[in-house]
Protein backbone atom coordinates (compact mmCIF):
# COMPACT_ATOMS: atom_id res chain seq x y z
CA UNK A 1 0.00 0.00 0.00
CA UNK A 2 3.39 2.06 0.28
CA UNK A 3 4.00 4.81 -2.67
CA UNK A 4 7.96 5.18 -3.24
CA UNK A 5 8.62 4.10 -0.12
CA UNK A 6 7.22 7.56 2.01
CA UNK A 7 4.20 6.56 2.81
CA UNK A 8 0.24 5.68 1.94
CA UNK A 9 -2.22 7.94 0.41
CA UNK A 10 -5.14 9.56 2.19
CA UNK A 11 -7.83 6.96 0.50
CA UNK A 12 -5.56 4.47 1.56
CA UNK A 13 -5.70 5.36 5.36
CA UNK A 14 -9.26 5.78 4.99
CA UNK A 15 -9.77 2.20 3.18
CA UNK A 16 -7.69 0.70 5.80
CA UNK A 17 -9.82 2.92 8.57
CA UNK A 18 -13.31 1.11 7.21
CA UNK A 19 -11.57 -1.94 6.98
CA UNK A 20 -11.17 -2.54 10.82
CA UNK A 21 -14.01 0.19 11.71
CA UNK A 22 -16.96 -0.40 9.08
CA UNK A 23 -19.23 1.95 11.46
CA UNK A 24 -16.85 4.82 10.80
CA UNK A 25 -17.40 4.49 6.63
CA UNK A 26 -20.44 7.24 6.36
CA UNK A 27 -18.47 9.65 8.89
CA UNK A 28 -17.01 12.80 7.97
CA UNK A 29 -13.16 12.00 8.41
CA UNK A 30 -11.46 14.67 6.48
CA UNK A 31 -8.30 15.09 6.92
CA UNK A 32 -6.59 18.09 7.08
CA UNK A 33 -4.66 20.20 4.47
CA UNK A 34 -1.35 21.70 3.65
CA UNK A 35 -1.42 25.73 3.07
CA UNK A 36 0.60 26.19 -0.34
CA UNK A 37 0.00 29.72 -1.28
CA UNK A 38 0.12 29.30 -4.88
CA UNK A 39 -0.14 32.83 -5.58
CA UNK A 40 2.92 34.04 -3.58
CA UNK A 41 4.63 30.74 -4.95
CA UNK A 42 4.11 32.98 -8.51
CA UNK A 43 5.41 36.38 -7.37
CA UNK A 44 8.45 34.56 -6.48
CA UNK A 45 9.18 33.10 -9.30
CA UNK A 46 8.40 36.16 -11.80
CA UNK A 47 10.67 38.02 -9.48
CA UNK A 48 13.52 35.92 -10.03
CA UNK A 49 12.76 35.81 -13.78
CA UNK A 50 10.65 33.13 -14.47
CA UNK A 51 8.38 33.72 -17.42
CA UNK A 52 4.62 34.06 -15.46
CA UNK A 53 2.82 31.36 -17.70
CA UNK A 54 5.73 29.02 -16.44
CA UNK A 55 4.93 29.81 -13.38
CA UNK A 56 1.65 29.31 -12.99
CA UNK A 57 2.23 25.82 -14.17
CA UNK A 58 4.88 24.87 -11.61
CA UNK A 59 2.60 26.46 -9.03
CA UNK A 60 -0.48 24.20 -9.86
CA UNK A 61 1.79 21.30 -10.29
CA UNK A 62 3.58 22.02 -7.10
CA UNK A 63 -0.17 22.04 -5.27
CA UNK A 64 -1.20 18.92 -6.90
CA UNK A 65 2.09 17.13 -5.36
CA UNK A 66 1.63 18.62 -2.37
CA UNK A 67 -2.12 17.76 -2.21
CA UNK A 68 -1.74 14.12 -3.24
CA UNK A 69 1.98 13.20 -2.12
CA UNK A 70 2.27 14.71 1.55
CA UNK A 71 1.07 13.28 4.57
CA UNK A 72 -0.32 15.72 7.26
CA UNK A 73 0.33 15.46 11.26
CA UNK A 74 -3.33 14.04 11.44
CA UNK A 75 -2.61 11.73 8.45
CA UNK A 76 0.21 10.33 10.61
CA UNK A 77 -1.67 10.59 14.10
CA UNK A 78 -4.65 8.03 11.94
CA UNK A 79 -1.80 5.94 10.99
CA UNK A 80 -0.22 5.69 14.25
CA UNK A 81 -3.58 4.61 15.33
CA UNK A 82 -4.55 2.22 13.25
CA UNK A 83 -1.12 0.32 13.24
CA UNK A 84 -1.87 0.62 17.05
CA UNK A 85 -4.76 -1.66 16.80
CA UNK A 86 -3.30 -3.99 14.08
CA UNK A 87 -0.75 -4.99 16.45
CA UNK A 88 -2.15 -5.16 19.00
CA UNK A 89 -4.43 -7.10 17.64
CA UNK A 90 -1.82 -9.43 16.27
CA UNK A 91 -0.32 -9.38 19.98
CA UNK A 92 -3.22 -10.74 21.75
CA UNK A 93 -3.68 -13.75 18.48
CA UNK A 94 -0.20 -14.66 18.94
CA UNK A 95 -0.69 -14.90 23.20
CA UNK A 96 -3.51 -16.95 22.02
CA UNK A 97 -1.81 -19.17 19.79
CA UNK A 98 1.11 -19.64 22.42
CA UNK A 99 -1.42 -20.87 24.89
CA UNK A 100 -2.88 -22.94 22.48
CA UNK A 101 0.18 -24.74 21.63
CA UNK A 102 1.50 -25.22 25.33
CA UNK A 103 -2.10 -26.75 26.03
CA UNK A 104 -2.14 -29.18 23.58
CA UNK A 105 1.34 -30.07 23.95
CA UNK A 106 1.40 -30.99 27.29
């Protein structure tokens, strides 16, 4: 579920979020966004000579990636959370198993 190795997506986290919690599917969970002010992203680059058209293009792409690509700090805190419950989850099967094991082995 990993892109390039930084992280998941936002649908992603949320697929994985009604995956273990299908009562939380029809709640609002929106995440939060990243500020990229694409207009003084502009100025900044006319200033230092690039061409404005240019620009503007390399502003909206630069919002895109930051829209799609980065993770926020409550992107991370859901992640954190759910990996939380998957192990321990995973923690209480395996005590399970263990006890399993020594009871039919002895």
């Amino acid at each position: 579920m990993a892109f390039s190795g930084s992280g998941w997506h936002r649908d992603q986290i949320e697929s994985a979020r009604w995956q273990w919690y299908p009562e939380t599917a029809y709640e609002d969970h929106t995440m939060s966004a990243i500020a990229f002010d694409t207009h003084a992203f502009i100025k900044r680059l006319t200033a230092a000579g690039m061409p404005e058209t240019q620009a503007e293009v390399l502003a909206e792409e630069q919002a895109r990636l930051i829209e799609t690509q980065l993770a926020t700090k409550a992107d991370l805190e859901l992640l954190k959370h759910e990996l939380t419950i998957r192990i321990g989850a995973m923690v209480i099967a395996l005590g399970g198993f263990l006890a399993a094991i020594k009871f039919v082995g002895h």
